[in-house]
Protein backbone atom coordinates (compact mmCIF):
# COMPACT_ATOMS: atom_id res chain seq x y z
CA UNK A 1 -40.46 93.02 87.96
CA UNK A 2 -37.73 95.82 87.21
CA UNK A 3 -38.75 99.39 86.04
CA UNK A 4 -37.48 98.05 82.70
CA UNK A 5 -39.62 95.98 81.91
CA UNK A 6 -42.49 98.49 81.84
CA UNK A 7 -44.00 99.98 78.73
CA UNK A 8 -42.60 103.69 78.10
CA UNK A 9 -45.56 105.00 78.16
CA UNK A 10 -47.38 104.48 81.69
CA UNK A 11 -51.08 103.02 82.15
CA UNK A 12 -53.03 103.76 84.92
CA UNK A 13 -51.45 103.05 87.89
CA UNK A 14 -48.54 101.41 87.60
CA UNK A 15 -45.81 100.27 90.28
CA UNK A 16 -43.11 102.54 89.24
CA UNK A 17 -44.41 105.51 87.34
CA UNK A 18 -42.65 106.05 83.92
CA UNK A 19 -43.17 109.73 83.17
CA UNK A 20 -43.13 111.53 79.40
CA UNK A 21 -40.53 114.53 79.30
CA UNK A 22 -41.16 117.60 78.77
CA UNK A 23 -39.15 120.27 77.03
CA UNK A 24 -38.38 124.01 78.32
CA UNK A 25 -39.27 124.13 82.27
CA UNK A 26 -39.79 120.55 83.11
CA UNK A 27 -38.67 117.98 85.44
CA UNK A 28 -35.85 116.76 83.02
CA UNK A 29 -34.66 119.29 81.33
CA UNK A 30 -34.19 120.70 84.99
CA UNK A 31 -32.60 117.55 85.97
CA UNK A 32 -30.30 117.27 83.06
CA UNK A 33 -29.05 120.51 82.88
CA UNK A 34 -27.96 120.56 86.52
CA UNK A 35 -25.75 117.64 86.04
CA UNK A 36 -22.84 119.40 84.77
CA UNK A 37 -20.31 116.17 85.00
CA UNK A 38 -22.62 114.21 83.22
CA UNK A 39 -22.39 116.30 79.19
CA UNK A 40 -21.26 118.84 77.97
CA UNK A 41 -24.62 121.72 77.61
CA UNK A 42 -25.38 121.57 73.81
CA UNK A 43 -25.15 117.48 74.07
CA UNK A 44 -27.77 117.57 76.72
CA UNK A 45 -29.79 119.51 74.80
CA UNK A 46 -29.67 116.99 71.85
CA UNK A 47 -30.89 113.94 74.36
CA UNK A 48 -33.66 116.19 76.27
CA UNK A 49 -36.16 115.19 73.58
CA UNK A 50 -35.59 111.20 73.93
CA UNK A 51 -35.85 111.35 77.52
CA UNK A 52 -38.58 109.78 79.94
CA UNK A 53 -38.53 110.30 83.95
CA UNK A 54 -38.43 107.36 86.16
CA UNK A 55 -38.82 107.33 89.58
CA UNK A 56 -37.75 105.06 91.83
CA UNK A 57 -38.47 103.60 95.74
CA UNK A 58 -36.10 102.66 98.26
CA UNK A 59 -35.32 98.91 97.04
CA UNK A 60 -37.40 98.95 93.87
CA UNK A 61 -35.59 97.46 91.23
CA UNK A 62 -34.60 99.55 87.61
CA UNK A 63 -33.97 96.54 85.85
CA UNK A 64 -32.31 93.12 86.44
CA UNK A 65 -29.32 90.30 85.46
CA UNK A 66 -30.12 89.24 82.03
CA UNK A 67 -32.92 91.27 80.93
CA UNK A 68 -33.01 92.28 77.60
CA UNK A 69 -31.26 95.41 77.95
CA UNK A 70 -33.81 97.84 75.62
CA UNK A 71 -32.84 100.66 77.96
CA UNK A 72 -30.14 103.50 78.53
CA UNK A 73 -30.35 105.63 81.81
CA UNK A 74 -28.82 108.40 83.59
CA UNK A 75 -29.10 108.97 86.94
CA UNK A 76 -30.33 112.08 88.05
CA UNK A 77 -30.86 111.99 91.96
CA UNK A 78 -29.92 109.22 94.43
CA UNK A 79 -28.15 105.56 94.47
CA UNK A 80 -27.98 102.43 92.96
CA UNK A 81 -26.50 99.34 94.09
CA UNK A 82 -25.36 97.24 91.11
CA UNK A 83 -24.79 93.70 91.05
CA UNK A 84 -24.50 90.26 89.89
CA UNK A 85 -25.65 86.69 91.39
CA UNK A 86 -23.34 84.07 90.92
CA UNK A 87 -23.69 80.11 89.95
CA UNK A 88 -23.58 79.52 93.69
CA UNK A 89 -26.33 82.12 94.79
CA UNK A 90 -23.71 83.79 96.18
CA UNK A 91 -24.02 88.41 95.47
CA UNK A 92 -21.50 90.30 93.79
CA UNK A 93 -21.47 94.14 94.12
CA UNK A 94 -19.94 95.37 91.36
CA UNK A 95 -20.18 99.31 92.12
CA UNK A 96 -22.66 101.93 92.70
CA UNK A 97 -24.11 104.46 90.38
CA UNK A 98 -24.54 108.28 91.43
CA UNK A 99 -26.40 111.30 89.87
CA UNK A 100 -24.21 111.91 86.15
CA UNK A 101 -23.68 107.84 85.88
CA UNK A 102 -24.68 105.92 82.74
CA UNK A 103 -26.18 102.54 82.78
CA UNK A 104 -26.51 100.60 80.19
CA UNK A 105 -23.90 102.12 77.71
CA UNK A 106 -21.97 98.69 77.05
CA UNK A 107 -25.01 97.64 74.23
CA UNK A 108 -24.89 94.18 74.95
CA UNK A 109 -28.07 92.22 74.36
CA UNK A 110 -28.85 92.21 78.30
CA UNK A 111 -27.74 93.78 81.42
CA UNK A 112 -25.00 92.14 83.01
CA UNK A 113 -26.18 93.49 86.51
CA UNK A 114 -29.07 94.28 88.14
CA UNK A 115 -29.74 97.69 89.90
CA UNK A 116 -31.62 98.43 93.22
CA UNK A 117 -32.47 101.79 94.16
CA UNK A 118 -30.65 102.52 97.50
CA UNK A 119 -33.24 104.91 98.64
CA UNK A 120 -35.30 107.30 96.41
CA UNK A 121 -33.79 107.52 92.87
CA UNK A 122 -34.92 109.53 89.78
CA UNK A 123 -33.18 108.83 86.22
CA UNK A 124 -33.85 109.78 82.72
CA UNK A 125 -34.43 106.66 80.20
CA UNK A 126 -33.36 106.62 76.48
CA UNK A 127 -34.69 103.78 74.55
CA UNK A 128 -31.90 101.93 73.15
CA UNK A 129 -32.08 102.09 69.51
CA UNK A 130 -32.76 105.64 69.22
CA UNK A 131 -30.00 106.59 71.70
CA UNK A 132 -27.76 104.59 69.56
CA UNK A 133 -28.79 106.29 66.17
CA UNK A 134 -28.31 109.91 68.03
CA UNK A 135 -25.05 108.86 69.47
CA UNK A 136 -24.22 107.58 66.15
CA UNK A 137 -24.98 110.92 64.32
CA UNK A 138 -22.74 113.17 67.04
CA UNK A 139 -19.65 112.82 67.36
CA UNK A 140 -18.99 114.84 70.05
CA UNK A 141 -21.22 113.00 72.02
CA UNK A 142 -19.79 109.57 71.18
CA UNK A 143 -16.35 110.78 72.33
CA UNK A 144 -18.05 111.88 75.45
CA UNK A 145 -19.62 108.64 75.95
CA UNK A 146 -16.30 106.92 74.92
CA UNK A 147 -14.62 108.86 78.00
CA UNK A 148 -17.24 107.73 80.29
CA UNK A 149 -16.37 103.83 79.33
CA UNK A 150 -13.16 104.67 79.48
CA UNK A 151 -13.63 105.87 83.02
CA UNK A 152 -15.65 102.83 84.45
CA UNK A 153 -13.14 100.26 82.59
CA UNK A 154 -10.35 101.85 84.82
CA UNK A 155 -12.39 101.58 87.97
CA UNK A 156 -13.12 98.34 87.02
CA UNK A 157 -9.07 97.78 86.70
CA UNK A 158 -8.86 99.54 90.26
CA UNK A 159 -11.31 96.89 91.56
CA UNK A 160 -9.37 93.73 90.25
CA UNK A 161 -5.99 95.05 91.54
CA UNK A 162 -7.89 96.15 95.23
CA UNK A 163 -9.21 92.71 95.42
CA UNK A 164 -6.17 90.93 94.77
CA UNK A 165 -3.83 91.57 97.19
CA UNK A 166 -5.01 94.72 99.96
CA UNK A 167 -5.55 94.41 103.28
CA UNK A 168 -8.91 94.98 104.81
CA UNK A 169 -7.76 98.89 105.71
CA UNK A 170 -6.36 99.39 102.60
CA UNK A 171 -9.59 98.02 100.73
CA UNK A 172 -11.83 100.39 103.16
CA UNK A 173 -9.78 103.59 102.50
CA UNK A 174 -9.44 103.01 98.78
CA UNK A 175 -13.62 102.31 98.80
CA UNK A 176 -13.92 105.95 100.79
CA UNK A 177 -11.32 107.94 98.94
CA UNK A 178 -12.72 106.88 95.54
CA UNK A 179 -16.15 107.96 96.83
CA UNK A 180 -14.88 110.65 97.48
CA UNK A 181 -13.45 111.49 93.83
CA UNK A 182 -16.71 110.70 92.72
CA UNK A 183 -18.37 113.27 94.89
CA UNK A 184 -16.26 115.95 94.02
CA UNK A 185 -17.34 115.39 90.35
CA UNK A 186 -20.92 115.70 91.05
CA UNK A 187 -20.67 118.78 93.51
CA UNK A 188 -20.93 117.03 96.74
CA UNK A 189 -18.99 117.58 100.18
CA UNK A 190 -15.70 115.75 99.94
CA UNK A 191 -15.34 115.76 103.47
CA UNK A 192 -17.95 114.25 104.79
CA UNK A 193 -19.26 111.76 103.05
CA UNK A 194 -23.00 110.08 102.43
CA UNK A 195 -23.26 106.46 102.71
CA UNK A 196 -26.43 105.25 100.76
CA UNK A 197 -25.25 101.45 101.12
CA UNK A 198 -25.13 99.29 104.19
CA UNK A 199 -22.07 97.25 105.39
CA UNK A 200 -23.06 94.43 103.57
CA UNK A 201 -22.92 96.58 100.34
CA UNK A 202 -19.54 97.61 100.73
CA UNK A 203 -18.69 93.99 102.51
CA UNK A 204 -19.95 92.28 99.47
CA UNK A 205 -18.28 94.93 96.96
CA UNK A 206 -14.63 94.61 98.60
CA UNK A 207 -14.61 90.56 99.08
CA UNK A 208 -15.15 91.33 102.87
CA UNK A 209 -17.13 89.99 105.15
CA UNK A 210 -20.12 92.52 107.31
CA UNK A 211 -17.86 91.88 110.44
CA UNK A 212 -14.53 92.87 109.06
CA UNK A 213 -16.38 96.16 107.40
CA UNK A 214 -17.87 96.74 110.67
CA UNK A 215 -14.33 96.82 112.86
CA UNK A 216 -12.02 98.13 110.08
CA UNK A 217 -14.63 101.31 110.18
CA UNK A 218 -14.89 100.95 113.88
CA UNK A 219 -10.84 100.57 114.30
CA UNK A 220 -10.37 103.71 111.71
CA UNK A 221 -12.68 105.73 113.92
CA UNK A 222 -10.50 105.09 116.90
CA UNK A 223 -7.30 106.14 115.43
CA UNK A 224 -8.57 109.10 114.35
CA UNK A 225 -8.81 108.37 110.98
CA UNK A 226 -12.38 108.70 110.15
CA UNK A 227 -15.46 110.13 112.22
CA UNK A 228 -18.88 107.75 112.23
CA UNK A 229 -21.56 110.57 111.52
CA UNK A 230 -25.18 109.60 111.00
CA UNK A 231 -25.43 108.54 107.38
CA UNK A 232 -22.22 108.34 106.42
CA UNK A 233 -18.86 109.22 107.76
CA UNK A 234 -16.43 112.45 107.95
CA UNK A 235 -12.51 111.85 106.69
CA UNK A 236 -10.43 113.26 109.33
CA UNK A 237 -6.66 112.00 108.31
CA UNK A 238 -6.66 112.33 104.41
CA UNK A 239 -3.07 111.80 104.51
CA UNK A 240 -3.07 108.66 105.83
CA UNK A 241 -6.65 107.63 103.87
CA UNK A 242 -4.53 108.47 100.65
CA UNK A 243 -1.28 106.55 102.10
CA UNK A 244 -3.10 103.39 102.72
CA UNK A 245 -5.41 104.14 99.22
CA UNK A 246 -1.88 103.90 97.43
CA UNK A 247 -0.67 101.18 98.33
């Protein structure tokens, strides 16, 4: 059962706790505030109200393929992994969300993906009618929200084109330097970079396979390229990382 399919309001003891907000000095006003690439100040202030925490275990599930999608969240701490199962069983990464990221904003009937916490996650919830009506009644905020599509269509352009026709080092370095971008935008080192998913996260995201994510990392370390740190890994030769990412 995903987080999303639990009442707003949380009984006594439930698997995932579903929290109310609270306005002035609590957890999600804090939360909200602090992500600065997520909206602009006075639109955050206009969703604070409509907000409930949720909080989130390493592999615990926010909601899943083909649920009614009742639901809009932003992520305020940690890492999703966000996918699809095909016919064949086979699993489909389609990207990873990061503190300022917006699931759900599509409004189709259900979620096309499902999304696993990576490790400890928090997000604020909107339910989805009364998101819509707000959004509807601010325009600022729907132009926001319009740039945010706008943003995840393009990666989702980026991702067609890099599984086309790259190479296995090109498909690596364009997966690191866009993690990159996106840790820039929400205030994190751009050097040396956190790697919440496992190799067969990012194998199953590029159209790799664990073993060719393994030695293209492994190879890229050698050369000088990259440094394997605990957690993650360090970029050492931008240049080339930004050579290969543009090809």
């Amino acid at each position: 059962m995903s987080i999303h399919s639990l009442p707003i309001v949380s009984t006594a003891r439930p698997p995932v706790p579903v929290m109310p907000s609270f306005v002035g000095d609590g957890f999600n006003r804090v939360r909200l505030v602090s992500l600065s690439t997520a909206l602009p100040l006075a639109e955050r202030d206009t969703l604070e109200p409509l907000s409930r925490r949720v909080s989130l275990d390493q592999k615990e599930t926010l909601f899943s393929q083909d649920e009614p999608a009742c639901s809009v969240f932003i992520v305020t701490s940690g890492a999703l992994r966000l996918y699809r199962i095909l016919p064949d069983g086979r699993r489909q990464v389609t990207g990873f969300a990061f503190p300022g990221d917006f699931l759900g904003l599509s409004m189709l009937d259900r979620f096309a993906v499902s999304a696993d916490a990576l490790g400890p996650v928090t997000a604020c919830r909107f339910e989805r009618l009364a998101f819509r009506n707000l959004v509807f009644g601010q325009p600022g905020l729907m132009m926001h929200l319009h740039e945010i599509t706008g943003q995840e269509l393009s990666r989702a352009k980026d991702m067609m084109m890099l599984l086309g026709r790259r190479t296995a080092d090109e498909r690596i370095a364009s997966f690191l330097t866009g993690l990159q971008d996106r840790y820039v935008r929400i205030g994190r080192s751009s050097v040396t970079l956190e790697l919440p998913m496992g190799r067969l996260d990012i194998a199953d995201h590029l159209g790799l396979t664990i073993e060719t994510v393994s030695r293209t990392l492994s190879r890229l370390d050698r050369d000088g390229c990259i440094l394997i740190v605990p957690g993650g890994v360090r970029l050492i030769d931008q240049a080339r990382l930004d050579r290969m990412s543009a090809h």
